[in-house]
C-alpha atoms as a PDB file:
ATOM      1  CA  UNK A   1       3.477 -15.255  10.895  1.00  0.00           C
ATOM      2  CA  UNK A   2       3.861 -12.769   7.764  1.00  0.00           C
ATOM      3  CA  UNK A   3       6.917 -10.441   7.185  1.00  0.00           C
ATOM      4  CA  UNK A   4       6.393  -8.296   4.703  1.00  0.00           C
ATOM      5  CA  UNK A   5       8.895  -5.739   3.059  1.00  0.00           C
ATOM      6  CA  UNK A   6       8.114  -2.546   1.166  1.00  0.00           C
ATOM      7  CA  UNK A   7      10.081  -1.029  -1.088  1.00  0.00           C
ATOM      8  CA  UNK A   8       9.717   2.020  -3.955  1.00  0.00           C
ATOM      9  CA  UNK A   9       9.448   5.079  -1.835  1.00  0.00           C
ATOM     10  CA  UNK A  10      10.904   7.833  -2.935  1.00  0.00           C
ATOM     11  CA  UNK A  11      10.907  11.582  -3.476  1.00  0.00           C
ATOM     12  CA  UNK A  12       9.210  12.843  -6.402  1.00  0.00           C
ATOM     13  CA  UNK A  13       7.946  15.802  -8.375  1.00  0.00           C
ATOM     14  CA  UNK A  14       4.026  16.922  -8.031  1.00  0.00           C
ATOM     15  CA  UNK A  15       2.480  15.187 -11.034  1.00  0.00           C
ATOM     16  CA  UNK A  16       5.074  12.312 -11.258  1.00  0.00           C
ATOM     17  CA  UNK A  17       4.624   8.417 -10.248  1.00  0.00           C
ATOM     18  CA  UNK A  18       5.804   5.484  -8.062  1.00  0.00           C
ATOM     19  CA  UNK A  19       5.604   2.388  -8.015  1.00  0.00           C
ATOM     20  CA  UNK A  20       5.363   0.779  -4.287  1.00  0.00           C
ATOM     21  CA  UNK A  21       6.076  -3.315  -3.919  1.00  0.00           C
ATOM     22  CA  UNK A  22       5.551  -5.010  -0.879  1.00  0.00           C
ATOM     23  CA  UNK A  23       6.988  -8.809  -0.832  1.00  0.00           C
ATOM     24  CA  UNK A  24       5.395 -11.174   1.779  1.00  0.00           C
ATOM     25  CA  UNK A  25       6.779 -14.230   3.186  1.00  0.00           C
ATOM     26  CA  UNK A  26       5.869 -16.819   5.702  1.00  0.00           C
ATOM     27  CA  UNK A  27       1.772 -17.812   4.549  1.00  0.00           C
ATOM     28  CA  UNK A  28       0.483 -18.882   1.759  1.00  0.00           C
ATOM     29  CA  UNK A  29       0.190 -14.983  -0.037  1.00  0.00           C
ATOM     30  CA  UNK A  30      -3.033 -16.009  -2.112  1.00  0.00           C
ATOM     31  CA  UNK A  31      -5.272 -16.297   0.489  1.00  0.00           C
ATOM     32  CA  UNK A  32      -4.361 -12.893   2.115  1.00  0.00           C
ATOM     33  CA  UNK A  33      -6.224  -9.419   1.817  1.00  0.00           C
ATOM     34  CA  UNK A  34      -3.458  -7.220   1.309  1.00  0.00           C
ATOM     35  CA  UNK A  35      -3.635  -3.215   2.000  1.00  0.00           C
ATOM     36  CA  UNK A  36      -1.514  -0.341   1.508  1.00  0.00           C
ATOM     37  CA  UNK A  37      -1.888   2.351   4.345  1.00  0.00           C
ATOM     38  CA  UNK A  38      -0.478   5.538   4.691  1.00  0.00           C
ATOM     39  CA  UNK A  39       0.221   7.745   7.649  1.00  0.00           C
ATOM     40  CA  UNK A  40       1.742  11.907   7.072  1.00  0.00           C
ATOM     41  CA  UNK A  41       2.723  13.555  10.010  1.00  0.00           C
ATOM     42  CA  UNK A  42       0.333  14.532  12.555  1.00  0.00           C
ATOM     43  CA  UNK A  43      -2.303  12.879  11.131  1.00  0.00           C
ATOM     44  CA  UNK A  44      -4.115   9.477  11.485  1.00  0.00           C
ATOM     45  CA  UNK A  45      -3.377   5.618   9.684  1.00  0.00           C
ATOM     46  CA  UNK A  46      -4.985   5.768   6.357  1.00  0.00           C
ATOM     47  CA  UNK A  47      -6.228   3.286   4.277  1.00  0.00           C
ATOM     48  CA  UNK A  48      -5.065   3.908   0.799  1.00  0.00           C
ATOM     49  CA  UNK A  49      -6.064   0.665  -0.782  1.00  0.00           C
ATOM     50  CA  UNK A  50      -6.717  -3.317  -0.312  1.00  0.00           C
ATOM     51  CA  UNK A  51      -7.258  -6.302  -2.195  1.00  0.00           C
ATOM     52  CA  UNK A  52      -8.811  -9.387  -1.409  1.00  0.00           C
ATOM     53  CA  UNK A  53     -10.606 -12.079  -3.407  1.00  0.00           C
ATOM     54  CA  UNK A  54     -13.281 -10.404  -3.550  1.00  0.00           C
ATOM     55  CA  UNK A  55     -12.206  -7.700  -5.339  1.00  0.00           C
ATOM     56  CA  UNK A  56     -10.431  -3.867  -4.713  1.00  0.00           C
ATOM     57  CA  UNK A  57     -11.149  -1.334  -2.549  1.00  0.00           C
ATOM     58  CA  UNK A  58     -10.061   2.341  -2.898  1.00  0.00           C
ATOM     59  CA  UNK A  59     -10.293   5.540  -0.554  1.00  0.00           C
ATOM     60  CA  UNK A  60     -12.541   8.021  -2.503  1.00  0.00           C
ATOM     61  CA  UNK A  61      -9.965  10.505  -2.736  1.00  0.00           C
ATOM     62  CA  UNK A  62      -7.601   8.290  -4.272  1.00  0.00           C
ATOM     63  CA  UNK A  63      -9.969   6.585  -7.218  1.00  0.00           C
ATOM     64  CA  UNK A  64      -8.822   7.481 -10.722  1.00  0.00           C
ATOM     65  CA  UNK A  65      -4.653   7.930  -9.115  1.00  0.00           C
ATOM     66  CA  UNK A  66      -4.103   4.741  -7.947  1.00  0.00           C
ATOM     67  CA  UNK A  67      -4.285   1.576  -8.455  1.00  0.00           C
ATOM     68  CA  UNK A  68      -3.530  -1.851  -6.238  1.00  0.00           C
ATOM     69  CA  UNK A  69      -2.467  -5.461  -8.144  1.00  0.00           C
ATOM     70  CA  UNK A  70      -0.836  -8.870  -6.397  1.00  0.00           C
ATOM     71  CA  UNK A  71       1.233 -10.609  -8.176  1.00  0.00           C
ATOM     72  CA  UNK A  72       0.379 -14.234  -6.411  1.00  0.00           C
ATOM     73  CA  UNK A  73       3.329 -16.085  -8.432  1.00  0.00           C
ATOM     74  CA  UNK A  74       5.492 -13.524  -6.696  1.00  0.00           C
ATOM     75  CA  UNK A  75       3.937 -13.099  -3.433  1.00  0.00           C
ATOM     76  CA  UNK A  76       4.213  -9.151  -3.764  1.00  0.00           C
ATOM     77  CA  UNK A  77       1.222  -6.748  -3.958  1.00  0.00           C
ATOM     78  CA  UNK A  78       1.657  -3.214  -5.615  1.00  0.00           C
ATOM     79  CA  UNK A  79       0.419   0.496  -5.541  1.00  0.00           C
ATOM     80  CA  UNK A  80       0.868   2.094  -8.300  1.00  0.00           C
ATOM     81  CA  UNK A  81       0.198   6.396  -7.804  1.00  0.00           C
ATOM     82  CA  UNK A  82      -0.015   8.107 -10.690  1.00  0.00           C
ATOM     83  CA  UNK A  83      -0.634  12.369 -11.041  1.00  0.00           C
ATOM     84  CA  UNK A  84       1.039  12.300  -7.209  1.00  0.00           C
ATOM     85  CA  UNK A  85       0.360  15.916  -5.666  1.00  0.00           C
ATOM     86  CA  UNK A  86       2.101  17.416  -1.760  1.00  0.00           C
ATOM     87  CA  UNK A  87      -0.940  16.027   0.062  1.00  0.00           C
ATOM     88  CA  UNK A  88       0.431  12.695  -1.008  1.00  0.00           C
ATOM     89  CA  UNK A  89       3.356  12.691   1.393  1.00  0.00           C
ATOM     90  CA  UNK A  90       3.612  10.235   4.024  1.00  0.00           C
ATOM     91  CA  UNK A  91       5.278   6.590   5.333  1.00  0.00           C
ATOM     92  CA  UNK A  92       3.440   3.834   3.638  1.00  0.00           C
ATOM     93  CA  UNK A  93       2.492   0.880   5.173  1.00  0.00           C
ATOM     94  CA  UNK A  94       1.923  -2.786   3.531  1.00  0.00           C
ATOM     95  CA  UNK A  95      -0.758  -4.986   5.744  1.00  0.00           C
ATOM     96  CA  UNK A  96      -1.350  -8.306   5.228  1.00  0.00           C
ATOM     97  CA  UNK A  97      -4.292 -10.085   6.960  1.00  0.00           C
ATOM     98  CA  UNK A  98      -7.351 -13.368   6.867  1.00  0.00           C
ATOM     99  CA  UNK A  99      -9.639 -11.001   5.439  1.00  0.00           C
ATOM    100  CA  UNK A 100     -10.055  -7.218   4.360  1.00  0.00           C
ATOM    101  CA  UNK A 101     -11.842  -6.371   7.738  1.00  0.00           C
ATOM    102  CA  UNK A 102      -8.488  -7.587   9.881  1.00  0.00           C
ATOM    103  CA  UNK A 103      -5.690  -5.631   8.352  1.00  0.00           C
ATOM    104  CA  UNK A 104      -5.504  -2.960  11.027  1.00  0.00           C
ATOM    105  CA  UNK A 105      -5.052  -5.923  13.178  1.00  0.00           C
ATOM    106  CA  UNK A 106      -2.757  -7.753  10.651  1.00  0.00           C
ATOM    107  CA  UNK A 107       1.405  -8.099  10.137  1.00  0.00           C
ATOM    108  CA  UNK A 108       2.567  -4.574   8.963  1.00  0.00           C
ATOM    109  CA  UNK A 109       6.025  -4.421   7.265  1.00  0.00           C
ATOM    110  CA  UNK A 110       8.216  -1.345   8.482  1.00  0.00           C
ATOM    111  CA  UNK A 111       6.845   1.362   5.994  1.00  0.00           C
ATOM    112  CA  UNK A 112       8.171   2.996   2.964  1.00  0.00           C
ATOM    113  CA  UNK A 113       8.642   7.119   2.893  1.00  0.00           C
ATOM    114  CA  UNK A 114       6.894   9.264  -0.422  1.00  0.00           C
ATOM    115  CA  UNK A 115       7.901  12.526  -0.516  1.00  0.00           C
ATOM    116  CA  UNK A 116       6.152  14.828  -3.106  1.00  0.00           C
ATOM    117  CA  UNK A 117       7.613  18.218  -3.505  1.00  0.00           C
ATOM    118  CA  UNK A 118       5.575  20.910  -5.030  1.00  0.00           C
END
């Protein structure tokens, strides 16, 4: 079992930046691929992000705005989103998984809301 724990949502202005943390407990967090996802309303699970040994992975869209880092010592993985815009807006959601190819399959933690306001 993993429980992970987001945390850094907020609401903030078009152009600004977050910071979003997810802590993990309960494996060993260094062998995980870890992914943030994102979900707006109305729309479809997103993947924004993940990280596994093998390197990072990025949504097209979102190359160049944000970035993904673990911090294995602290068994937290982070998205960092800079020049946020609207379309940004949504719940996201940490993932933890065996490999990149699992995490829709993987623990979730309970989501974190961004709110960008135009």
């Amino acid at each position: 079992q993993v429980q992970l724990v987001e945390s850094g949502g907020g609401v903030v202005q078009a152009g600004g930046s977050l910071r979003l943390s997810c802590a993990a407990s309960g494996r060993t967090f260094s062998s995980l691929a870890m992914g943030w996802f994102r979900q707006a309303p109305g729309k479809e699970r997103e993947l924004v992000a993940r990280i596994t040994w093998s390197g990072t992975y990025y949504a097209d869209s979102l190359k160049g705005r944000f970035t993904i880092s673990r911090d294995n010592a602290k068994n937290t993985v982070y998205l960092q989103m800079n020049s946020l815009k609207p379309e940004d807006t949504a719940v996201y959601y940490c993932a933890a998984a065996p490999s990149g190819s699992e995490l829709r399959r993987g623990y979730w933690g309970q989501g974190t809301q961004v709110t960008v306001s135009s």
